[in-house]
Protein backbone atom coordinates (compact mmCIF):
# COMPACT_ATOMS: atom_id res chain seq x y z
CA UNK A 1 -0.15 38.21 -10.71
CA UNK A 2 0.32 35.38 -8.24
CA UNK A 3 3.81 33.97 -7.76
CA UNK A 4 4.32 30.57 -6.88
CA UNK A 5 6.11 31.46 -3.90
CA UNK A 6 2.91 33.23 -2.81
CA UNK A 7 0.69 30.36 -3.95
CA UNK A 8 2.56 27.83 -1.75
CA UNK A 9 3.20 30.76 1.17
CA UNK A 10 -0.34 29.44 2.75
CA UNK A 11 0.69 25.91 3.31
CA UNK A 12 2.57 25.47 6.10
CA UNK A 13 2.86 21.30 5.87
CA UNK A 14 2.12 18.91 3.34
CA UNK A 15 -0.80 16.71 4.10
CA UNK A 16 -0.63 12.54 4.12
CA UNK A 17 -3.33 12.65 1.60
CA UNK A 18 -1.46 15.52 -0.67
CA UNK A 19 1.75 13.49 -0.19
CA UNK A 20 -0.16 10.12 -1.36
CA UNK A 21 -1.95 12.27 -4.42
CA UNK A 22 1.66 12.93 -5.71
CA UNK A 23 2.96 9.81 -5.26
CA UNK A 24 0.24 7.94 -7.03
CA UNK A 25 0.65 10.68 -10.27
CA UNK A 26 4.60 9.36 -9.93
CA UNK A 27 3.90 6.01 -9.81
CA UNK A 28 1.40 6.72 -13.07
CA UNK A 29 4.43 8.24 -14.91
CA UNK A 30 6.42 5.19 -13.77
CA UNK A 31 4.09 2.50 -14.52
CA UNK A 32 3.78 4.52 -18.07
CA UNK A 33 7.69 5.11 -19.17
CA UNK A 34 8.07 0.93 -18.42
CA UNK A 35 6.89 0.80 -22.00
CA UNK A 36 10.04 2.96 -22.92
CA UNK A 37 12.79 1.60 -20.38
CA UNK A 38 11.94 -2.39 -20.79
CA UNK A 39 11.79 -2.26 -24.21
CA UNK A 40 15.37 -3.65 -24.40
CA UNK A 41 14.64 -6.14 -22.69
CA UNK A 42 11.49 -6.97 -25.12
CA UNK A 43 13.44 -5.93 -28.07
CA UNK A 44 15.13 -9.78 -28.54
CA UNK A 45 11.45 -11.02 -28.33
CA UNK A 46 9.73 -8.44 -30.63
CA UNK A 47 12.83 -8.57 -33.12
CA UNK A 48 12.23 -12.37 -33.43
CA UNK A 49 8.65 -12.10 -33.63
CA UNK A 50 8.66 -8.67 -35.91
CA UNK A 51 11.88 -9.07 -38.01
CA UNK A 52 13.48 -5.73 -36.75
CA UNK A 53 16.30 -4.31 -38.06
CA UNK A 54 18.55 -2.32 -35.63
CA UNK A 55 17.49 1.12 -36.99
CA UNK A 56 13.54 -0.34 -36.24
CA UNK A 57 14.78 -0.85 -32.99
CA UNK A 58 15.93 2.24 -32.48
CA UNK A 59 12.73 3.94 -33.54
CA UNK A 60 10.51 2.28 -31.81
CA UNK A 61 12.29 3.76 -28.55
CA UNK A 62 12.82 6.96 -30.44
CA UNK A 63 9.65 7.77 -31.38
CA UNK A 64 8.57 7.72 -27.70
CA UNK A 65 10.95 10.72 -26.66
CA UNK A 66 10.50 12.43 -30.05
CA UNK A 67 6.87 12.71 -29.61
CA UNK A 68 7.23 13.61 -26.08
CA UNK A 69 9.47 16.65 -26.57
CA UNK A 70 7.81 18.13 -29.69
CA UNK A 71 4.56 18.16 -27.57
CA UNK A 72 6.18 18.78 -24.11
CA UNK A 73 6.59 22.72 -24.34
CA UNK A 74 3.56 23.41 -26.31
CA UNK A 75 1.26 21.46 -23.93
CA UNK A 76 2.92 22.49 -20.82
CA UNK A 77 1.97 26.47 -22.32
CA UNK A 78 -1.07 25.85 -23.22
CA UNK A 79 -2.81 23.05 -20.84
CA UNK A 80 -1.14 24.90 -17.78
CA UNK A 81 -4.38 26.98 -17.59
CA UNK A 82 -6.32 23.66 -16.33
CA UNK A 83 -5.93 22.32 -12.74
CA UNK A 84 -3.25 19.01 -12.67
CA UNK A 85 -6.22 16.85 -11.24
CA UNK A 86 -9.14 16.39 -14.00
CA UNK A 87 -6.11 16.80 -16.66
CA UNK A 88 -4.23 13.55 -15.68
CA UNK A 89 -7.49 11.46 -15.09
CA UNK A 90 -8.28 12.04 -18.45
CA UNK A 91 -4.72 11.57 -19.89
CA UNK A 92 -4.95 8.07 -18.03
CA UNK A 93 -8.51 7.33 -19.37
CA UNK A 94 -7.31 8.02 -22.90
CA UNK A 95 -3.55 6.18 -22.94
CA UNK A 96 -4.70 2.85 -21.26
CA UNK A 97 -6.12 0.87 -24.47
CA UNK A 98 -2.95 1.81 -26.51
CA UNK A 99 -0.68 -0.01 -23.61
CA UNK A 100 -3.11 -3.03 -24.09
CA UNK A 101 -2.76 -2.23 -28.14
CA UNK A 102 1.12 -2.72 -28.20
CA UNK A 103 0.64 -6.66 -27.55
CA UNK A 104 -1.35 -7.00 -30.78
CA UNK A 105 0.63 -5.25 -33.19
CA UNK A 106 1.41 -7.30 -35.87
CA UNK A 107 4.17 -5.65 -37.63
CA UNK A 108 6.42 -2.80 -37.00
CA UNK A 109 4.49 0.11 -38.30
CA UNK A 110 1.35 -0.73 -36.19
CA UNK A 111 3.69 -0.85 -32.94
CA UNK A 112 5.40 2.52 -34.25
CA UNK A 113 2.04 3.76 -34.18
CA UNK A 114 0.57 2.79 -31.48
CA UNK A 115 3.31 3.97 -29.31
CA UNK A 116 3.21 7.43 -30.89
CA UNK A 117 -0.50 7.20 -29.94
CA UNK A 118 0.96 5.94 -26.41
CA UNK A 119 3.01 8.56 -25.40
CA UNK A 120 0.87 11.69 -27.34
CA UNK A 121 -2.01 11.03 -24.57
CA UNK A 122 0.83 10.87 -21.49
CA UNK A 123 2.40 14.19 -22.26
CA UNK A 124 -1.24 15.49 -21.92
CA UNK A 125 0.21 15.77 -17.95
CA UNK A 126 3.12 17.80 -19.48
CA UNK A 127 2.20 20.71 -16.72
CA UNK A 128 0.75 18.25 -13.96
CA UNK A 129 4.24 17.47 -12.38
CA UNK A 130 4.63 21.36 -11.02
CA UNK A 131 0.87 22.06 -10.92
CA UNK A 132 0.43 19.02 -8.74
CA UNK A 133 3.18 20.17 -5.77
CA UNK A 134 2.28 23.72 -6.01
CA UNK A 135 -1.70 22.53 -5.34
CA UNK A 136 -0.61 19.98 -2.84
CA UNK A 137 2.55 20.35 -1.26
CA UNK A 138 4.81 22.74 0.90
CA UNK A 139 6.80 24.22 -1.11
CA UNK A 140 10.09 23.33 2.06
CA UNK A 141 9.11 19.58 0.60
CA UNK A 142 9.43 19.51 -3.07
CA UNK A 143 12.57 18.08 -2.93
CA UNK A 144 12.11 15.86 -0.30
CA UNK A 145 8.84 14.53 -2.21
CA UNK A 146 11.12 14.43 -5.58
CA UNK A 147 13.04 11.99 -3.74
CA UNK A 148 10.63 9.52 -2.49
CA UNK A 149 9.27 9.86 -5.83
CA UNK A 150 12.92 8.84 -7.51
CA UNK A 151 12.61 6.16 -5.08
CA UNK A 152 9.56 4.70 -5.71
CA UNK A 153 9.82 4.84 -9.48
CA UNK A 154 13.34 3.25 -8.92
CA UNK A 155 11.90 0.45 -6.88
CA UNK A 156 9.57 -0.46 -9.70
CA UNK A 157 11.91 -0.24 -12.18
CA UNK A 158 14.45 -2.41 -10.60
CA UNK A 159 11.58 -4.54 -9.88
CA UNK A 160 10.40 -4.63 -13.75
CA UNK A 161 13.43 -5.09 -15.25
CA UNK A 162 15.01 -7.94 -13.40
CA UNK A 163 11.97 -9.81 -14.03
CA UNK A 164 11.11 -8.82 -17.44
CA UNK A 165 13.29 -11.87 -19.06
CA UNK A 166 12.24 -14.06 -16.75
CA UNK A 167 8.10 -12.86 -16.87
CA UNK A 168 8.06 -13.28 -20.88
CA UNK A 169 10.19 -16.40 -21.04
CA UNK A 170 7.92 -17.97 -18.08
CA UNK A 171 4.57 -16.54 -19.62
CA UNK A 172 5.81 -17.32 -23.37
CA UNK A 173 4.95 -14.19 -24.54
CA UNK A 174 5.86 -10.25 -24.71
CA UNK A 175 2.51 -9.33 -25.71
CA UNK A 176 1.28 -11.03 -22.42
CA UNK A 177 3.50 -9.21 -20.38
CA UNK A 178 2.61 -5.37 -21.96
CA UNK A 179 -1.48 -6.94 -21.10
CA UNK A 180 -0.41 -6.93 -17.66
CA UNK A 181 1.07 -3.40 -17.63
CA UNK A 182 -1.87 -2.44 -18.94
CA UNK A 183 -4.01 -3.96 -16.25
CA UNK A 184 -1.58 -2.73 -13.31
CA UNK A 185 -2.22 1.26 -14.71
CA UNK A 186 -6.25 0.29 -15.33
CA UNK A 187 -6.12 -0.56 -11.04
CA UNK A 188 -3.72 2.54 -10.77
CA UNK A 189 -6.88 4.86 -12.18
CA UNK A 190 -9.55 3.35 -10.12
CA UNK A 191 -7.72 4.41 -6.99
CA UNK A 192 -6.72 7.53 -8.28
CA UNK A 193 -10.07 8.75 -8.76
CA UNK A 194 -10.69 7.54 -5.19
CA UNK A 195 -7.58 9.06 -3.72
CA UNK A 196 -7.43 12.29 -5.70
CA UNK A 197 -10.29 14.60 -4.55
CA UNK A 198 -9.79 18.49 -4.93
CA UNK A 199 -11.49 19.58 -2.23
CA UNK A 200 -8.98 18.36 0.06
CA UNK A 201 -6.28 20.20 -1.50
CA UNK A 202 -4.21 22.59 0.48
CA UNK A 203 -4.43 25.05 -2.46
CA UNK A 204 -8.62 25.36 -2.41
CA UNK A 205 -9.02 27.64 -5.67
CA UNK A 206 -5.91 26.34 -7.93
CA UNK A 207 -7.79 27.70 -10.69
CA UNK A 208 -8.23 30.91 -9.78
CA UNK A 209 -4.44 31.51 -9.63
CA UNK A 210 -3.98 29.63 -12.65
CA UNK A 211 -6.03 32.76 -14.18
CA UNK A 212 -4.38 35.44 -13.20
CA UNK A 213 -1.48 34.66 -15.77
CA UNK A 214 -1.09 37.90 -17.98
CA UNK A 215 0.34 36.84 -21.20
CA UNK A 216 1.53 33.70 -22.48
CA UNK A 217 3.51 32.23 -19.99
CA UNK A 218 5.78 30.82 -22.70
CA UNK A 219 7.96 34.25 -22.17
CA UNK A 220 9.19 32.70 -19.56
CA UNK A 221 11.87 30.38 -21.96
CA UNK A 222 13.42 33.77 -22.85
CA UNK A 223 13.06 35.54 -19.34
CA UNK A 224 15.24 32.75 -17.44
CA UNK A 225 17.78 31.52 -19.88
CA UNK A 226 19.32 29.82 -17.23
CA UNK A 227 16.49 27.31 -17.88
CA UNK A 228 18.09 26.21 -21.05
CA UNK A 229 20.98 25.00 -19.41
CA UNK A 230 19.25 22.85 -17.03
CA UNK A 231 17.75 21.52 -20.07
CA UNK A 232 20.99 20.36 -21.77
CA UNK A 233 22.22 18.80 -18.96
CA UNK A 234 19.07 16.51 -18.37
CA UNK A 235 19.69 15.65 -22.25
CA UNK A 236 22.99 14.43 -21.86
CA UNK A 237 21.61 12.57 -18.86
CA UNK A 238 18.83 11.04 -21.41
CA UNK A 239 20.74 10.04 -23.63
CA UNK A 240 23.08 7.50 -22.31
CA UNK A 241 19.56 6.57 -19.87
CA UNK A 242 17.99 5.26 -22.88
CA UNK A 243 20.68 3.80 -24.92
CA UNK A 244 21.77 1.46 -22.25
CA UNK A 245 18.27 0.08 -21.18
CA UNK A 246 17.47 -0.01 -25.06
CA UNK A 247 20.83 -1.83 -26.43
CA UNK A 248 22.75 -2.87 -23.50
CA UNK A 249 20.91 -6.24 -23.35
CA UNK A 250 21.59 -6.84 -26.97
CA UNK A 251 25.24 -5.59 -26.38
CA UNK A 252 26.16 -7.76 -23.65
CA UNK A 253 24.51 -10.64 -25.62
CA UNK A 254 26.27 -10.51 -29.05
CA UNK A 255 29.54 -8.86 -27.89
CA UNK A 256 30.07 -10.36 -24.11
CA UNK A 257 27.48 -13.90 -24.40
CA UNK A 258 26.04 -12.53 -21.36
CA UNK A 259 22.14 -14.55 -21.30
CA UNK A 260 18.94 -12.29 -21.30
CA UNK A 261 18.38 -14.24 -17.96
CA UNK A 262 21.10 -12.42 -16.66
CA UNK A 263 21.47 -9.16 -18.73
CA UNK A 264 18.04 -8.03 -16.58
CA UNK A 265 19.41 -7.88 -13.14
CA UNK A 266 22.34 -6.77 -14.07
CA UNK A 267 21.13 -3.50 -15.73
CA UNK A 268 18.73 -3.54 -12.71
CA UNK A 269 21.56 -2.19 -10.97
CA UNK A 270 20.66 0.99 -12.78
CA UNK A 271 17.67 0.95 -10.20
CA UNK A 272 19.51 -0.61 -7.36
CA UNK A 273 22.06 1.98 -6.75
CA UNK A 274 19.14 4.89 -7.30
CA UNK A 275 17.21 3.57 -4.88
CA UNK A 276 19.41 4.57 -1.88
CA UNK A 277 20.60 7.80 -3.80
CA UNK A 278 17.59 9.33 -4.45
CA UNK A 279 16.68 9.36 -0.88
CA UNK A 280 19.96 11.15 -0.41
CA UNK A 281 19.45 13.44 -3.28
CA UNK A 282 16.35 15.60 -1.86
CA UNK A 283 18.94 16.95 0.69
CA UNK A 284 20.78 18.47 -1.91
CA UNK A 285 18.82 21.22 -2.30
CA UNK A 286 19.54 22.53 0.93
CA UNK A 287 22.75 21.23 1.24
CA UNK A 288 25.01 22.09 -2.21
CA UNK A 289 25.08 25.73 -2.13
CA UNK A 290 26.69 25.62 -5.80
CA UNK A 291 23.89 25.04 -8.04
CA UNK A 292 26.33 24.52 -11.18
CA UNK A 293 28.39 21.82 -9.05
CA UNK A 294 24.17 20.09 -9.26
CA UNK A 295 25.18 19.75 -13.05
CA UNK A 296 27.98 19.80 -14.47
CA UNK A 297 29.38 16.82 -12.21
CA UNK A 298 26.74 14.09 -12.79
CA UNK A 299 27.01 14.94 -16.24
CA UNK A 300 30.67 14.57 -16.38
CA UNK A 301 30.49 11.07 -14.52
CA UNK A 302 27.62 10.07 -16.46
CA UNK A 303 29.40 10.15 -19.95
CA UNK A 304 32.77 8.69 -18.30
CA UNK A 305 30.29 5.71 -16.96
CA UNK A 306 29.11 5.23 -20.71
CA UNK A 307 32.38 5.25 -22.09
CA UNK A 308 33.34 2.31 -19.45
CA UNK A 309 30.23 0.07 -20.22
CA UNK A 310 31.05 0.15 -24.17
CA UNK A 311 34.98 -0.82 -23.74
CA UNK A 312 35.04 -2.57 -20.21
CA UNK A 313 33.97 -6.49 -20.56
CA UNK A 314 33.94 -7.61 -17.13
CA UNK A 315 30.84 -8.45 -15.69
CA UNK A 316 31.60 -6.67 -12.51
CA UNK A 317 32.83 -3.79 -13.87
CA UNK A 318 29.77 -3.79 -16.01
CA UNK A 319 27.74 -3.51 -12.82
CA UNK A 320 29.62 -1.13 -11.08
CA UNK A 321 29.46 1.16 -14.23
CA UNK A 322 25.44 0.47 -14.55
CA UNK A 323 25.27 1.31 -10.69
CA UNK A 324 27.14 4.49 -11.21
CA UNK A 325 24.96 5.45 -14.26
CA UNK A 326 22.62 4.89 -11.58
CA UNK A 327 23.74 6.88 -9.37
CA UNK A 328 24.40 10.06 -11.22
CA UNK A 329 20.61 10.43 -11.07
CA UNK A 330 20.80 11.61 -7.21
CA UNK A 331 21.04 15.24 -8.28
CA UNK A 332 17.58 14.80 -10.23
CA UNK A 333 15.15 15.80 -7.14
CA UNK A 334 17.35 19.12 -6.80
CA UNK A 335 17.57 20.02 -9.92
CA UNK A 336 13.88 19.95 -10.80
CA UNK A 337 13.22 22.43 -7.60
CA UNK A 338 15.72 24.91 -9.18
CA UNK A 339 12.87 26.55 -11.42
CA UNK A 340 11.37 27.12 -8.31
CA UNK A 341 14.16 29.34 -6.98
CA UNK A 342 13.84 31.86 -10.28
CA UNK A 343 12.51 35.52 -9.17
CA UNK A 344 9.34 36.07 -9.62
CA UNK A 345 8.09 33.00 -11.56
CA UNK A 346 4.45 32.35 -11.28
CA UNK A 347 2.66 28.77 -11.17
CA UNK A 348 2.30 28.55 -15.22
CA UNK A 349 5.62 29.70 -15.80
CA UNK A 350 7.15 26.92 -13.77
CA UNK A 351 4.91 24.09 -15.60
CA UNK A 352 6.55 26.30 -18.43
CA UNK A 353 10.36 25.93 -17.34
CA UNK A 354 9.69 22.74 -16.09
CA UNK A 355 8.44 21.52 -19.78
CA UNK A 356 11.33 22.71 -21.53
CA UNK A 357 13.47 21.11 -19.34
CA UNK A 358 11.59 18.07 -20.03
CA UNK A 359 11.71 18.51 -23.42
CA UNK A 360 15.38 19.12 -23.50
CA UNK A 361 15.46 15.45 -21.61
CA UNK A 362 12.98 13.95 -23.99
CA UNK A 363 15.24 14.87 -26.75
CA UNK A 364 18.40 12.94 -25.37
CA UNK A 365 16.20 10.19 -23.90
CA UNK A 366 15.40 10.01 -28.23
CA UNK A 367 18.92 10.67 -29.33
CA UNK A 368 20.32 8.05 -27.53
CA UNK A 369 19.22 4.63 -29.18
CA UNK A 370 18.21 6.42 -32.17
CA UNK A 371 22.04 7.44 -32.43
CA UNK A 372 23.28 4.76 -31.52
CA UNK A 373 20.87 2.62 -33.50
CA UNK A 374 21.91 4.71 -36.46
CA UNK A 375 25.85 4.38 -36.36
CA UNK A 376 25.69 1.06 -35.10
CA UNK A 377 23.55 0.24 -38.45
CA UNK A 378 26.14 2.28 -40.90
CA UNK A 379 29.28 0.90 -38.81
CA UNK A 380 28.30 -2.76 -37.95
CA UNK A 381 29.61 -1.88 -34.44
CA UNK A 382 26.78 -1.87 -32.14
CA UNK A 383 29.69 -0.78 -29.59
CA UNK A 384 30.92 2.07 -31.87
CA UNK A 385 27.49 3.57 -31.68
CA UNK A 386 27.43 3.46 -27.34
CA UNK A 387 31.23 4.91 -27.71
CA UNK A 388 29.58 7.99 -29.99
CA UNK A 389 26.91 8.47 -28.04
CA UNK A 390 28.87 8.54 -24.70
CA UNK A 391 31.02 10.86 -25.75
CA UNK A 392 27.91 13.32 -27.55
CA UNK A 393 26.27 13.39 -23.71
CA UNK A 394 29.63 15.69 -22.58
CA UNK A 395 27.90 18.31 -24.06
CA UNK A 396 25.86 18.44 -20.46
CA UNK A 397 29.38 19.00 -18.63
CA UNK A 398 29.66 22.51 -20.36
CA UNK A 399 26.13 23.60 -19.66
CA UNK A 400 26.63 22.69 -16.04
CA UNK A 401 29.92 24.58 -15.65
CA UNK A 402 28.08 27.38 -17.60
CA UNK A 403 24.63 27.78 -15.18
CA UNK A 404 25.12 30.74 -12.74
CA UNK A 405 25.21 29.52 -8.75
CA UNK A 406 22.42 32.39 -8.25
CA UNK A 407 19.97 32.42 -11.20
CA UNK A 408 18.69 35.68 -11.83
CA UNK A 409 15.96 37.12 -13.66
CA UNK A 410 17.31 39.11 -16.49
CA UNK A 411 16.63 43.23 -15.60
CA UNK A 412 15.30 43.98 -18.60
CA UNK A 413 12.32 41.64 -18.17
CA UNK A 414 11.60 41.92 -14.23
CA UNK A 415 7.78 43.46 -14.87
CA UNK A 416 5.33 40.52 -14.69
């Protein structure tokens, strides 16, 4: 059986045109998840317009990362046997009209739906993101491409979410605004299929290699149970992600009289302080020789960070805090080239790990406003529920400290 390390062995540098093929499929997952990290910023709009309650709310970001990690795992098993390539045009052909969709739902159920719809065609890519760097990239860059991708996706967030307030008050409409998304991902596809042509891969016969899996590659969950841990952490990194772009706007409005206006660059510093950091963060690594340190630290500051935002009331503080949620994300480029580093993992397996990891992340990017929806709808305290929340992501500290500095492939399971 092929291992990745002996798939990416051949490619000795990472060509312009593989480097641009992966950052267009990033920029595709970014342009995608805006629908899930503006949505507090639409939520004032849609709640006037649809008569939301906060539980609604919730759900409507919830049902985003529910779908996406029920069908994470068992699409990253089973579609890992096709090359990244034809899977993601397709994915892309098939989500586009429900982006469009979302502006003309006329009550909650339809936009429930059509998100579900939304993100259930996107996680079609669930083994793309490890396919797509083993097929294109040296395997000395991953991390270094993880970064720019951070980057980029950060730049477009920060971008997106300062303006959103401004883009629906100044167009009159939040329907409008998710009709321009829609177009913006419609020009993304055209120059994918342009950009993205197989037979200038590095990796010439992907599928070949993809086919010499014995097995179900889903073995791997229980052969490298370090990969659970690296899964907890991202969820307690989820969580508080999508609470605070989902309810912080709302927060700062009711509790602090902070405007919409100026609730959007202010969580933009969420973006502004990853922009610099994820640059930083492909050097880790090389660099941090404790892989553990990768995880259990940004998790601790991350759930300290949430605590701040739900108690602290000064504006500056508030961005510092945001920043530093931010911030935490550095490790991110690292700590998705640690399945990489497992003995003996082969191409499908990663897309395997790498899925459950995803999944794991899906499920706190749920929890989060669906918690905190929840308690803040049984409590009246829409700051009770970010305090809860907060202090359920620590649960990432104590995988971190758990994860072993040299993963290793359990002895009982090395024959592959």
């Amino acid at each position: 059986m092929i291992t990745s390390k002996n798939l990416s062995s051949n490619i000795k540098d990472t060509p312009l045109r593989g480097l641009l093929v992966i950052l267009l499929f990033r920029l595709q997952e970014s342009s995608i998840v805006l629908n899930s990290f503006t949505l507090g910023l639409f939520l004032p709009f849609i709640t006037v317009d649809l008569k939301l309650s906060s539980l609604e709310a919730g759900l409507l970001q919830g049902i985003w990362w529910i779908t996406s990690a029920a069908l994470m795992l068992p699409f990253g098993t089973w579609l890992s046997r096709f090359r990244p390539v034809p899977l993601i045009t397709v994915s892309l052909i098939l989500l586009i009209p429900f982006i469009f969709l979302q502006g003309v739902a006329g009550s909650f159920l339809a936009l429930f739906a059509i998100r579900f719809f939304l993100v259930f065609f996107r996680t079609l890519t669930a083994p793309a993101q490890s396919l797509i760097l083993q097929q294109w990239a040296a395997k000395k860059h991953y991390a270094l491409i993880n970064s720019f991708g951070l980057a980029q996706h950060s730049i477009l967030l920060a971008i997106v979410v300062s303006a959103s307030a401004l883009v629906i008050t100044y167009v009159g409409s939040w329907r409008t605004t998710y009709f321009l998304i829609g177009l913006f991902l419609l020009l993304q596809l055209v120059v994918w299929i342009i950009v993205a042509k197989e037979r200038h891969a590095p990796v010439k016969d992907l599928q070949s290699a993809l086919d010499t899996q014995t097995g179900t590659p889903l073995k791997a969950i229980r052969v490298y149970p370090q990969a659970w841990l690296l899964g907890i952490t991202m969820f307690g990194l989820g969580a508080t992600w999508t609470a605070v772009v989902t309810f912080l706007p709302t927060f700062m409005l009711e509790e602090r009289q902070i405007p919409l206006t100026l609730s959007g660059p202010i969580l933009g510093f969420l973006y502004y302080s990853l922009i610099p950091s994820a640059l930083v963060g492909g050097l880790f690594a090389g660099k941090v020789k404790s892989r553990k340190l990768l995880l259990w630290l940004p998790a601790l500051l991350n759930m300290l960070f949430g605590l701040g935002l739900s108690i602290i009331p000064n504006q500056v503080l508030i961005m510092i805090l945001i920043a530093g949620i931010g911030m935490v994300w550095m490790a991110s480029p690292a700590i998705q080239v640690l399945p990489f580093e497992f003995p003996g993992i082969s191409p499908r397996e990663v897309s395997v790990i790498n899925s459950l990891v995803r999944t794991c992340m899906g499920l706190g990017f749920a929890a989060g406003p669906v918690v905190t929806g929840l308690v803040a709808e049984i409590s009246g305290s829409l700051q009770m529920g970010l305090i809860l929340m907060s202090l359920m992501t620590g649960i990432g500290v104590l995988s971190g400290l758990l994860y072993p500095n040299t993963p290793r492939r359990r002895s009982s399971n090395t024959s592959t």
